[in-house]
PDB file of N, CA and C in Angstrom:
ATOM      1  N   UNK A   1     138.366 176.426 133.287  1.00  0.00           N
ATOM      2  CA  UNK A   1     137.871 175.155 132.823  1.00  0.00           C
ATOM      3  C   UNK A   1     139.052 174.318 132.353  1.00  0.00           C
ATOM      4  N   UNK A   2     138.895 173.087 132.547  1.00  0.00           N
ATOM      5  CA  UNK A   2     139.715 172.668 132.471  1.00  0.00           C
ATOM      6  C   UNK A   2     139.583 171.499 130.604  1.00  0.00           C
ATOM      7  N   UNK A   3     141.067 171.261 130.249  1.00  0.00           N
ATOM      8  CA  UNK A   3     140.639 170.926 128.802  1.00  0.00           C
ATOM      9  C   UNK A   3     141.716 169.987 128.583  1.00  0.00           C
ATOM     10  N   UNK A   4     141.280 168.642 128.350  1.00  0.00           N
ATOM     11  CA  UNK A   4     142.334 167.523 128.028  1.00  0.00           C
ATOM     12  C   UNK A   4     142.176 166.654 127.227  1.00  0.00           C
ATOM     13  N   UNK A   5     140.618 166.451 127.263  1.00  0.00           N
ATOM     14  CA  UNK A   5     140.025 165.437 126.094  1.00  0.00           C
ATOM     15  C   UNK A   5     140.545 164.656 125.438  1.00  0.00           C
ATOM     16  N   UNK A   6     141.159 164.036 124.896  1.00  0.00           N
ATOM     17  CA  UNK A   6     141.848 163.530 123.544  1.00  0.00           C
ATOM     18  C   UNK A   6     143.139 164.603 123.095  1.00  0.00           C
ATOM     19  N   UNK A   7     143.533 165.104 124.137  1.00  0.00           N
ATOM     20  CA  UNK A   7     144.654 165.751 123.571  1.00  0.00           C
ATOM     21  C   UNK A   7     146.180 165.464 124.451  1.00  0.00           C
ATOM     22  N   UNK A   8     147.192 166.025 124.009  1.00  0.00           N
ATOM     23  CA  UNK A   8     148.213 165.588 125.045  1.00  0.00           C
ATOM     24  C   UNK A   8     148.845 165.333 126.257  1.00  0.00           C
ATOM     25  N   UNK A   9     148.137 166.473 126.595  1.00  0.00           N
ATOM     26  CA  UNK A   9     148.223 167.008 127.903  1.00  0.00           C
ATOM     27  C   UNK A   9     147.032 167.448 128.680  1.00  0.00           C
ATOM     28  N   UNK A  10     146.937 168.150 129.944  1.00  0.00           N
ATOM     29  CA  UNK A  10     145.863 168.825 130.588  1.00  0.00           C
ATOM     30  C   UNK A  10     146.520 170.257 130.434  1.00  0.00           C
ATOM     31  N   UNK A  11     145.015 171.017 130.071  1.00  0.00           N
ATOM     32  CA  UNK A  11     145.752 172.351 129.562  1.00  0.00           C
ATOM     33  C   UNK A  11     143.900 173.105 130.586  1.00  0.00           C
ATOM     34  N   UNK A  12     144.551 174.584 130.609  1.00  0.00           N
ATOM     35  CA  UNK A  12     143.486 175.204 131.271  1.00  0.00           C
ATOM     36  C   UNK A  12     142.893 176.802 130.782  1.00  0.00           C
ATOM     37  N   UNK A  13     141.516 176.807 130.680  1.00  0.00           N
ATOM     38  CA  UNK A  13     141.022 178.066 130.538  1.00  0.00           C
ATOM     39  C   UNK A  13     140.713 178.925 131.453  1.00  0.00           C
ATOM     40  N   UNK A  14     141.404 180.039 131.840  1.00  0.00           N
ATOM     41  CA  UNK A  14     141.058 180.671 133.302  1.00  0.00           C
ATOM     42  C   UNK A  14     140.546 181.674 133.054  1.00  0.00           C
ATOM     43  N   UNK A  15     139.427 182.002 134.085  1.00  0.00           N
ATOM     44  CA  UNK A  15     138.616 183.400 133.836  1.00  0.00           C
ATOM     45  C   UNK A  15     138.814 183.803 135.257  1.00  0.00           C
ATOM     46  N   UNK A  16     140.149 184.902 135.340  1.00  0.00           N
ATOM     47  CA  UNK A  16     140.333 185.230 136.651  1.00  0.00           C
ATOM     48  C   UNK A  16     139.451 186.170 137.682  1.00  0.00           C
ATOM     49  N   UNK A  17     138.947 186.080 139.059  1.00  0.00           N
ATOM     50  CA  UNK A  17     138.350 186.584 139.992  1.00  0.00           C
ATOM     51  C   UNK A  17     139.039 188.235 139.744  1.00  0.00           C
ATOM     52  N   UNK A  18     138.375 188.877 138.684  1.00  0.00           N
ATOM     53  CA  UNK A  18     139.120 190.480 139.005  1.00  0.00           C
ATOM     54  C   UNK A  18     139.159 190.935 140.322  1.00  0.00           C
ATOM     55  N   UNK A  19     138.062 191.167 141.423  1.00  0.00           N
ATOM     56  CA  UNK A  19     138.098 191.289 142.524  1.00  0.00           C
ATOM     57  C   UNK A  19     139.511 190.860 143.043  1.00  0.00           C
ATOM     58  N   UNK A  20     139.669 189.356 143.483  1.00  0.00           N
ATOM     59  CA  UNK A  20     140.190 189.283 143.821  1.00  0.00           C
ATOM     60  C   UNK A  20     141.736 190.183 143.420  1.00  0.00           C
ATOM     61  N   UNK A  21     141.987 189.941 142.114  1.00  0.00           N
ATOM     62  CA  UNK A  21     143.077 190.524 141.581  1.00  0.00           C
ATOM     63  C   UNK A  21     143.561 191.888 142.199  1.00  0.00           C
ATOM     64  N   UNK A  22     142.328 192.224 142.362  1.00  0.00           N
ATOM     65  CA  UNK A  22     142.489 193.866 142.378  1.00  0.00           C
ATOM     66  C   UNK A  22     142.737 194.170 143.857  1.00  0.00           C
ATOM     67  N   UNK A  23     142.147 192.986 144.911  1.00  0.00           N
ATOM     68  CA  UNK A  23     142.904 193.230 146.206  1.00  0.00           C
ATOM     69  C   UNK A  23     143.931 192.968 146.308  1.00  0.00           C
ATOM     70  N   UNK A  24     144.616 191.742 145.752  1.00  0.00           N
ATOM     71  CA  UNK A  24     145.764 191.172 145.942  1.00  0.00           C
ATOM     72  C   UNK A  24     147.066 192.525 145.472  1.00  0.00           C
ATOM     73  N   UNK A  25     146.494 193.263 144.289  1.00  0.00           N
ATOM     74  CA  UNK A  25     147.560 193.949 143.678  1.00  0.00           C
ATOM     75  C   UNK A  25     147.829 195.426 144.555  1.00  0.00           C
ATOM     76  N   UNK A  26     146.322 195.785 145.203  1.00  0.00           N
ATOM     77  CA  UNK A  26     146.378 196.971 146.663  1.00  0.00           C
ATOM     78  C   UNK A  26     147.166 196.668 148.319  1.00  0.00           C
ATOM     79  N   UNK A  27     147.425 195.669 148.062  1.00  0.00           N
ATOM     80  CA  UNK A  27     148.328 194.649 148.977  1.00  0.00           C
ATOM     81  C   UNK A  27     149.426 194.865 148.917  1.00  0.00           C
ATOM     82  N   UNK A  28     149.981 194.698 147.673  1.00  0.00           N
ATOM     83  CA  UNK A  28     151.223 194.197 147.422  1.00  0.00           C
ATOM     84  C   UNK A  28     151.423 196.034 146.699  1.00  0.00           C
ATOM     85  N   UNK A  29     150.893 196.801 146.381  1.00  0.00           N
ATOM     86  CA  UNK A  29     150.954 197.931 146.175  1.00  0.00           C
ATOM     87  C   UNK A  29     151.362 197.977 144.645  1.00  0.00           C
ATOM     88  N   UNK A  30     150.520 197.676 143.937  1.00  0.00           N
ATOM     89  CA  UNK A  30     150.465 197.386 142.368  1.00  0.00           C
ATOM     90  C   UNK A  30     149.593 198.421 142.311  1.00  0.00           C
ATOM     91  N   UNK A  31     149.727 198.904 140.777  1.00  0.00           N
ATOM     92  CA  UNK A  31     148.918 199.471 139.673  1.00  0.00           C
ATOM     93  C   UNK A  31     148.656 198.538 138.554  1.00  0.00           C
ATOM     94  N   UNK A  32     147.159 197.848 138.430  1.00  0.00           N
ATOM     95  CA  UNK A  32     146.803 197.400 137.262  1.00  0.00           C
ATOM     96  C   UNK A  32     146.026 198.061 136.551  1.00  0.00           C
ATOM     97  N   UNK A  33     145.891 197.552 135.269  1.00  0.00           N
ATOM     98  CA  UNK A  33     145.013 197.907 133.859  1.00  0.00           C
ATOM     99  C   UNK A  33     143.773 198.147 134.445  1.00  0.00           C
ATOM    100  N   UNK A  34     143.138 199.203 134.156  1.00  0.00           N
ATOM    101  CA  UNK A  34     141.644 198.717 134.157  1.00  0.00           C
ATOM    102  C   UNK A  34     140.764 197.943 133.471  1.00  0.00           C
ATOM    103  N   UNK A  35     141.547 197.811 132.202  1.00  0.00           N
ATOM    104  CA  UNK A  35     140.450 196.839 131.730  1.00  0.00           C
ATOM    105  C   UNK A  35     140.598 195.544 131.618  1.00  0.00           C
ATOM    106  N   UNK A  36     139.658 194.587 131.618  1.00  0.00           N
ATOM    107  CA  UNK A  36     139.565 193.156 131.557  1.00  0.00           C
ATOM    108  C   UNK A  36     140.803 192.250 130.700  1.00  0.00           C
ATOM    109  N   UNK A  37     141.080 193.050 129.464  1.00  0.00           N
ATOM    110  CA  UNK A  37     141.598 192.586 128.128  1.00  0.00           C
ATOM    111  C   UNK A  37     143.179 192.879 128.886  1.00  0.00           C
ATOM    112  N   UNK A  38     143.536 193.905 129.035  1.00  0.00           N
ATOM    113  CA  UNK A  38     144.758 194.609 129.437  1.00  0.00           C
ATOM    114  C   UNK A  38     145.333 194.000 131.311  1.00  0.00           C
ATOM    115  N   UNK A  39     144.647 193.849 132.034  1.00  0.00           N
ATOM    116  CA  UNK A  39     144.531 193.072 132.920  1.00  0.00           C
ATOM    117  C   UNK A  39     145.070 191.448 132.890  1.00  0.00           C
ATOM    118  N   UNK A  40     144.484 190.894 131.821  1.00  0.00           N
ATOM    119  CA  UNK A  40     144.822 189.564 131.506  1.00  0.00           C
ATOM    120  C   UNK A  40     146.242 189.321 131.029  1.00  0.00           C
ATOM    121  N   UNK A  41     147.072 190.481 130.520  1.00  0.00           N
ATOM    122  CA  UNK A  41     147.835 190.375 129.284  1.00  0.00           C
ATOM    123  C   UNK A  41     148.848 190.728 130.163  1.00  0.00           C
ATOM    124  N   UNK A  42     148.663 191.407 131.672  1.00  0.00           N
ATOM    125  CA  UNK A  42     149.756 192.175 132.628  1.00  0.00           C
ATOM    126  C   UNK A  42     150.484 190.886 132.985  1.00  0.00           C
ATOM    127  N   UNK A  43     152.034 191.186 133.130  1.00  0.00           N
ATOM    128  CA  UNK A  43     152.976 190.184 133.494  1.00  0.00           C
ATOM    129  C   UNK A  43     152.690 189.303 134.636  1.00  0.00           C
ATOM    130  N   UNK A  44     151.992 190.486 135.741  1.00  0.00           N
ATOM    131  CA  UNK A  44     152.324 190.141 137.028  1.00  0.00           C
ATOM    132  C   UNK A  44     150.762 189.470 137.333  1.00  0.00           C
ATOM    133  N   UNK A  45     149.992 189.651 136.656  1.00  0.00           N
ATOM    134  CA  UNK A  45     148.705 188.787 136.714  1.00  0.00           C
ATOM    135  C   UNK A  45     148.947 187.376 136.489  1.00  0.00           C
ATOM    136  N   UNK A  46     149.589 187.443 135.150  1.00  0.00           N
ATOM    137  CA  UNK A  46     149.989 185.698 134.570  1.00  0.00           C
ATOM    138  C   UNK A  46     150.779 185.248 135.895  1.00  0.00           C
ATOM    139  N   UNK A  47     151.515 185.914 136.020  1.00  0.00           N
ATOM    140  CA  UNK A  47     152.566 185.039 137.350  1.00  0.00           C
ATOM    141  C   UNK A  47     151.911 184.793 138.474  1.00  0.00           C
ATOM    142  N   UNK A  48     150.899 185.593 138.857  1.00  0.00           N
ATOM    143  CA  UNK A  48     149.993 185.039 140.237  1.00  0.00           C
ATOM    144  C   UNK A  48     149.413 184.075 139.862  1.00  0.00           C
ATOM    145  N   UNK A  49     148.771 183.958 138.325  1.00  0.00           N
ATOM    146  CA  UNK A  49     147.939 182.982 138.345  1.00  0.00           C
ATOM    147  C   UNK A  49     148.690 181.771 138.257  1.00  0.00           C
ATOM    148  N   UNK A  50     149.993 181.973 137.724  1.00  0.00           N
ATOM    149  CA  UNK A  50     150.489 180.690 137.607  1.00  0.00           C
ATOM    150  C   UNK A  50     151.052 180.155 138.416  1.00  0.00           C
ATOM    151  N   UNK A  51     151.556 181.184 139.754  1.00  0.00           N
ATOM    152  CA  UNK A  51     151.489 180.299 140.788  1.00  0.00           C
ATOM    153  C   UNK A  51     150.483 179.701 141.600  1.00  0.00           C
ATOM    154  N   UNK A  52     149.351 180.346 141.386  1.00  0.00           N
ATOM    155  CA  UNK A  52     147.871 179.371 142.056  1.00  0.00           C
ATOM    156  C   UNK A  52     147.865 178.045 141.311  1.00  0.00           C
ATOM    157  N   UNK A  53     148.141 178.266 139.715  1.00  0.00           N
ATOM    158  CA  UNK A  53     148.204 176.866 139.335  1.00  0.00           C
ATOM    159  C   UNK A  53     149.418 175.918 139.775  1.00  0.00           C
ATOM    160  N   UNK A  54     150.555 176.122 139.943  1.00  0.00           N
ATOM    161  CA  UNK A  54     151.669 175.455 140.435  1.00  0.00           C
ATOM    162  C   UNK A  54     151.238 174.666 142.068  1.00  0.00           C
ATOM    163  N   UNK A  55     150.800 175.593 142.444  1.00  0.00           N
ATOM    164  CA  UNK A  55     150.045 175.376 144.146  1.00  0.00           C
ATOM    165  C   UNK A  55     148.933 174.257 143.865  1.00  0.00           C
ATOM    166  N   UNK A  56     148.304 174.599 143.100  1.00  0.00           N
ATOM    167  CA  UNK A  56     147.168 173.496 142.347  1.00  0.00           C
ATOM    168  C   UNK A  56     147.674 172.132 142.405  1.00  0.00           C
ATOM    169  N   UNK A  57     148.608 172.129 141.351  1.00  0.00           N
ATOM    170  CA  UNK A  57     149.207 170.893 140.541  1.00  0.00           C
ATOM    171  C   UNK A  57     149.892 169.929 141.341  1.00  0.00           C
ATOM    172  N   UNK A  58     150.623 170.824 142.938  1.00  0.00           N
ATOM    173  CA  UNK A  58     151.014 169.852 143.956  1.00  0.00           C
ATOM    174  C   UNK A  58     150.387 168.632 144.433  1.00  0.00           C
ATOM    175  N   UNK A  59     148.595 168.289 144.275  1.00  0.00           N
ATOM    176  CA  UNK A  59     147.837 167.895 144.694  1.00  0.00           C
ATOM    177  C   UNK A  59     147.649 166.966 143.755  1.00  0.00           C
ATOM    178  N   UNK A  60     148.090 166.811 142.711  1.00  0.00           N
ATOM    179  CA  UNK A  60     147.815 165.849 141.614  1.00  0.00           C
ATOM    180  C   UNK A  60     149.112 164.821 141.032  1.00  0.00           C
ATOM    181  N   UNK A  61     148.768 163.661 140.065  1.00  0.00           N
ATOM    182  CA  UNK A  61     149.592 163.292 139.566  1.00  0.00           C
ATOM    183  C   UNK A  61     150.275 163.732 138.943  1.00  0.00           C
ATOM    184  N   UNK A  62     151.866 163.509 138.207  1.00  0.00           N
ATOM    185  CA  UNK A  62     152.110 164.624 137.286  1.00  0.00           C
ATOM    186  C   UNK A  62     151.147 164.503 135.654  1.00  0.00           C
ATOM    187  N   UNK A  63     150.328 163.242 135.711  1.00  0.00           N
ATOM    188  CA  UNK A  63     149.798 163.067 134.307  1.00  0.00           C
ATOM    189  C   UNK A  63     148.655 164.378 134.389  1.00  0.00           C
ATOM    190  N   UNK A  64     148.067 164.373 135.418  1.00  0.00           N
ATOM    191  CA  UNK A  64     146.920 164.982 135.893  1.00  0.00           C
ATOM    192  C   UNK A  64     147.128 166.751 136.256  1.00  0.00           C
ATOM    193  N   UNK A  65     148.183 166.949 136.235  1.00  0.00           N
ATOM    194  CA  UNK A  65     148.680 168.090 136.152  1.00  0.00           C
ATOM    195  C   UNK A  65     147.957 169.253 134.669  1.00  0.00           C
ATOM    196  N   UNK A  66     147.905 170.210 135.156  1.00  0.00           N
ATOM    197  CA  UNK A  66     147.921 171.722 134.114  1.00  0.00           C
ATOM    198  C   UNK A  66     149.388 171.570 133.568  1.00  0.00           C
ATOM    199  N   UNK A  67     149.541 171.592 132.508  1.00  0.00           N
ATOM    200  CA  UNK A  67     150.607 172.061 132.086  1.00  0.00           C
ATOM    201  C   UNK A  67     151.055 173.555 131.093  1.00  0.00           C
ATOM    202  N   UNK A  68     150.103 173.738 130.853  1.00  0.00           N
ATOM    203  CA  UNK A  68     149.862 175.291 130.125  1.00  0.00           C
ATOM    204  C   UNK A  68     148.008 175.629 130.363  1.00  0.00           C
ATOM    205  N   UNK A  69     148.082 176.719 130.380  1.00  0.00           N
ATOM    206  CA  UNK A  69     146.717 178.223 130.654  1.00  0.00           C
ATOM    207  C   UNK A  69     146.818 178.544 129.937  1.00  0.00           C
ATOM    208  N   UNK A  70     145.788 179.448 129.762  1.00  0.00           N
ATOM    209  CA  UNK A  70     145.574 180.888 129.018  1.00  0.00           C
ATOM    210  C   UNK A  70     144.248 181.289 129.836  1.00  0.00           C
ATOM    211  N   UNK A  71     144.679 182.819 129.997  1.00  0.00           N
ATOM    212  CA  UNK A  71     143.710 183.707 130.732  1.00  0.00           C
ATOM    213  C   UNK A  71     142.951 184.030 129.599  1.00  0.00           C
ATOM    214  N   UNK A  72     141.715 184.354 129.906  1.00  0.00           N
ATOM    215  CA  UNK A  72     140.307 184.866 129.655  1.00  0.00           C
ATOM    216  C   UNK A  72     140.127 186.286 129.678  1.00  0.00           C
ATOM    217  N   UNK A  73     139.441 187.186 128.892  1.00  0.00           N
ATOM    218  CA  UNK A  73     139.063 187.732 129.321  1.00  0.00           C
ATOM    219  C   UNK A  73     137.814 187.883 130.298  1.00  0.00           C
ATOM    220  N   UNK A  74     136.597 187.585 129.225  1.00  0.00           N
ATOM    221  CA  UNK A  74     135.104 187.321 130.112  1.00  0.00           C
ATOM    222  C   UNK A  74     134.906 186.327 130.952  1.00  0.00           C
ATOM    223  N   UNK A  75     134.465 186.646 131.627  1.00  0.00           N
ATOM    224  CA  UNK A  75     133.837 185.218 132.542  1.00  0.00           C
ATOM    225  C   UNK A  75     132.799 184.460 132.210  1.00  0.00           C
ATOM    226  N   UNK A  76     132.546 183.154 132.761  1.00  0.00           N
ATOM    227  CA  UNK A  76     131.715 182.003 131.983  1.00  0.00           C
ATOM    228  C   UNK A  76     130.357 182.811 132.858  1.00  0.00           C
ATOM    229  N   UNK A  77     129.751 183.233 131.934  1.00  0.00           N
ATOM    230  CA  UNK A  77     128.126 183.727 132.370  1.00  0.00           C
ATOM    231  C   UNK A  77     127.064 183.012 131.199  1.00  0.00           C
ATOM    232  N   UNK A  78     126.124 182.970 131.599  1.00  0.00           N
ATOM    233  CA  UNK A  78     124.823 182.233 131.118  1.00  0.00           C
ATOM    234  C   UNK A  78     124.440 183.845 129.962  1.00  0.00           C
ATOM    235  N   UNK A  79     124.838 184.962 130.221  1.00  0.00           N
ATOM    236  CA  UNK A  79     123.674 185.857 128.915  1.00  0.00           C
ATOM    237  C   UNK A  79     125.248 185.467 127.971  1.00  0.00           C
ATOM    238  N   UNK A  80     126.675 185.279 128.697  1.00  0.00           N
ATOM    239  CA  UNK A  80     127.579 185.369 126.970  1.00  0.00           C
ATOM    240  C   UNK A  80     127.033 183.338 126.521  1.00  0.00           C
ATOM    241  N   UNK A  81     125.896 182.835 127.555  1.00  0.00           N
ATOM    242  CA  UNK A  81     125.554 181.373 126.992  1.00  0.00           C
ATOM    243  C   UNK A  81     127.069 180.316 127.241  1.00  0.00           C
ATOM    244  N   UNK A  82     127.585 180.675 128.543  1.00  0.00           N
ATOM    245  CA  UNK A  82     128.870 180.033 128.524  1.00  0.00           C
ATOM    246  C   UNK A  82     128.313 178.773 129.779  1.00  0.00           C
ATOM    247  N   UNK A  83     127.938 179.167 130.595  1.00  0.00           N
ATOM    248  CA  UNK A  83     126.895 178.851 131.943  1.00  0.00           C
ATOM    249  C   UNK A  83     125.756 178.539 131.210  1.00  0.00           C
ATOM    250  N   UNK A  84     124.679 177.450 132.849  1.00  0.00           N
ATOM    251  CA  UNK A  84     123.466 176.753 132.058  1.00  0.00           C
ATOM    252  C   UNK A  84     123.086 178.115 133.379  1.00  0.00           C
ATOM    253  N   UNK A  85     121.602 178.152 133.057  1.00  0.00           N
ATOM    254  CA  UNK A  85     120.542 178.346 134.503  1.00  0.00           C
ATOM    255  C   UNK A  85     121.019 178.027 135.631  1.00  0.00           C
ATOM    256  N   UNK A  86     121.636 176.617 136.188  1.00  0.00           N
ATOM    257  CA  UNK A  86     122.262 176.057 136.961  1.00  0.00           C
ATOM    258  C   UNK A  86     123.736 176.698 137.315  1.00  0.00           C
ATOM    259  N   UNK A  87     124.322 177.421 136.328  1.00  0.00           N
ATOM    260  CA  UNK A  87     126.017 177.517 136.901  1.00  0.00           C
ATOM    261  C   UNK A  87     126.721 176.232 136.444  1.00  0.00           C
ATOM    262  N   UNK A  88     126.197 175.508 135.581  1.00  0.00           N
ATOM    263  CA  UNK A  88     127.286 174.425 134.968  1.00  0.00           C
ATOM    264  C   UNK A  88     127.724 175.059 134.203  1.00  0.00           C
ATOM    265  N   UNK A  89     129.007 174.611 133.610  1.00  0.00           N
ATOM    266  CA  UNK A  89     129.879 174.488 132.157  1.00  0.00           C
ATOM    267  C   UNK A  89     129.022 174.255 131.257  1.00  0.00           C
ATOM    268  N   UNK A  90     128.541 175.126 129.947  1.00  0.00           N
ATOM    269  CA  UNK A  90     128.460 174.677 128.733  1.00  0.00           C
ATOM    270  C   UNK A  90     130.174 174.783 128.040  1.00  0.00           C
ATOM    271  N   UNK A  91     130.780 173.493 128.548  1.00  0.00           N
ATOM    272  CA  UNK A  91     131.996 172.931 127.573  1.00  0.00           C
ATOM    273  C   UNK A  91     132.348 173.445 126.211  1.00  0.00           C
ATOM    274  N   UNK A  92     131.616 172.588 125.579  1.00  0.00           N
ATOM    275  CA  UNK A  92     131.108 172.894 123.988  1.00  0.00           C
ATOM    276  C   UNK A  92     131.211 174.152 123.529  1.00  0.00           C
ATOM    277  N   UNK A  93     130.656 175.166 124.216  1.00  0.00           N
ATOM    278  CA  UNK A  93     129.984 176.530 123.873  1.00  0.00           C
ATOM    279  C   UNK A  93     131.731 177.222 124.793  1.00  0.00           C
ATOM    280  N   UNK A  94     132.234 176.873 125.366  1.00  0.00           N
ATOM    281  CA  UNK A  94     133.220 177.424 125.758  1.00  0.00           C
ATOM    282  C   UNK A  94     134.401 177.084 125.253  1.00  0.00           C
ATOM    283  N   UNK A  95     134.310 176.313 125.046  1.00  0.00           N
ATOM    284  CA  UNK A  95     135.412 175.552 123.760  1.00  0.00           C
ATOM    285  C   UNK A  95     135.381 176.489 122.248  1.00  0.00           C
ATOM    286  N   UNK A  96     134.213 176.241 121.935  1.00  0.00           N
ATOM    287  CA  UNK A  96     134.154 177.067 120.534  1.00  0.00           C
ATOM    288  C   UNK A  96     134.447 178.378 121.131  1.00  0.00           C
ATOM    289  N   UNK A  97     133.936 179.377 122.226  1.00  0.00           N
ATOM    290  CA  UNK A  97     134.347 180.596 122.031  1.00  0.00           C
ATOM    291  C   UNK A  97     135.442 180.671 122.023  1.00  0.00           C
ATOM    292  N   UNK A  98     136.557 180.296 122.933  1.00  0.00           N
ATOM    293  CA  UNK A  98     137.632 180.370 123.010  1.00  0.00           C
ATOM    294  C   UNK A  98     138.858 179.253 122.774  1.00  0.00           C
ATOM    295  N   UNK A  99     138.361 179.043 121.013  1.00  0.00           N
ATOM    296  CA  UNK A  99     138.756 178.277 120.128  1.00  0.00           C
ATOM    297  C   UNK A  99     140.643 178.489 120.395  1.00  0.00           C
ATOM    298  N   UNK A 100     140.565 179.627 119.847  1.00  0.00           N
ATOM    299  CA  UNK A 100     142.105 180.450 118.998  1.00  0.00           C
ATOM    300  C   UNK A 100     142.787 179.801 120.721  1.00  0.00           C
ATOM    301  N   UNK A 101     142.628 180.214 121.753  1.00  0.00           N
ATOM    302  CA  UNK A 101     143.299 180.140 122.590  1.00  0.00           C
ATOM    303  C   UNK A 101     143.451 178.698 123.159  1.00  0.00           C
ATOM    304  N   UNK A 102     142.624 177.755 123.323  1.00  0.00           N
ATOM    305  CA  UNK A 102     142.623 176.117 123.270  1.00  0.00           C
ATOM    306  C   UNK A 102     143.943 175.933 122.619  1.00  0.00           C
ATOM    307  N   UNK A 103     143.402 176.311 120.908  1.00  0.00           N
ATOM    308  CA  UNK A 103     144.412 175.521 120.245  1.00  0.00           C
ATOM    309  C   UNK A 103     146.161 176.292 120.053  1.00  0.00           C
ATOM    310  N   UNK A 104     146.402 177.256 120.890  1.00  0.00           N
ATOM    311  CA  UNK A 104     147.314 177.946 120.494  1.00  0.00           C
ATOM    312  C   UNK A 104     148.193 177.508 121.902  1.00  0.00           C
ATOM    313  N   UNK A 105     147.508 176.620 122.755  1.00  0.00           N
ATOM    314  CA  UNK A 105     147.903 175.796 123.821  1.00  0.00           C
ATOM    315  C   UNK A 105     148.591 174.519 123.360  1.00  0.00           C
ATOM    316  N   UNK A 106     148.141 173.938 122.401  1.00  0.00           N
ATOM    317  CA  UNK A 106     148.341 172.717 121.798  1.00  0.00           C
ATOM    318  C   UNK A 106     149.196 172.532 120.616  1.00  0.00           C
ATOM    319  N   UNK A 107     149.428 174.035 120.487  1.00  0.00           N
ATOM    320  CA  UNK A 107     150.533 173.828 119.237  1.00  0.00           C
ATOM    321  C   UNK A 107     151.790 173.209 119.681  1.00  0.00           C
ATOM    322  N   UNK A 108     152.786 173.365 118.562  1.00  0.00           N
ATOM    323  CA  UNK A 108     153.820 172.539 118.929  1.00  0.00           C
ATOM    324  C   UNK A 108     155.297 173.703 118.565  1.00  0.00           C
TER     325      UNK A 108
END
């Protein structure tokens, strides 16, 4: 999700495709974490993701650009009330959960 609102920059909340992760890393002949938490925190996870975001950002202005992430553990699902019925963003409700990490984007 993406998060800029009234703040300095465009900054991003990612809840990465484990799947995917987990092919990409049998590929390339990696051993990752099994778990979600430990997964997120692996070097070589952040660096894939941050080159999907770099690959991203080509496509945009530089105002309009990501300029800092933070990985997720959970994914936006409707029972953690992050998702509507529909598969929209509850924003709000994803914002507050993952308060600490928003604002630890925005520090200085």
């Amino acid at each position: 999700m993406v998060v800029g609102d009234s703040r300095k920059f465009v900054s991003a909340l990612i809840a990465p495709n484990v799947e995917g992760l987990r092919s990409w890393a049998e590929e390339e002949g990696l051993d990752l974490p099994e778990s979600r938490t430990a997964l997120i925190e692996d070097d070589r996870v952040r660096e894939r993701i941050e080159a999907e975001v770099e690959e991203i950002n080509e496509r945009f202005e530089s105002y309009e650009t990501i300029k800092k992430f933070r990985l997720v553990p959970e994914e936006f699902t409707e029972d953690e009330d992050l998702m509507t019925p529909t598969m929209k963003k509850k924003r709000r409700n994803i914002l507050e959960h993952f308060e600490d990490r928003v604002e630890d984007m925005y520090e200085d």
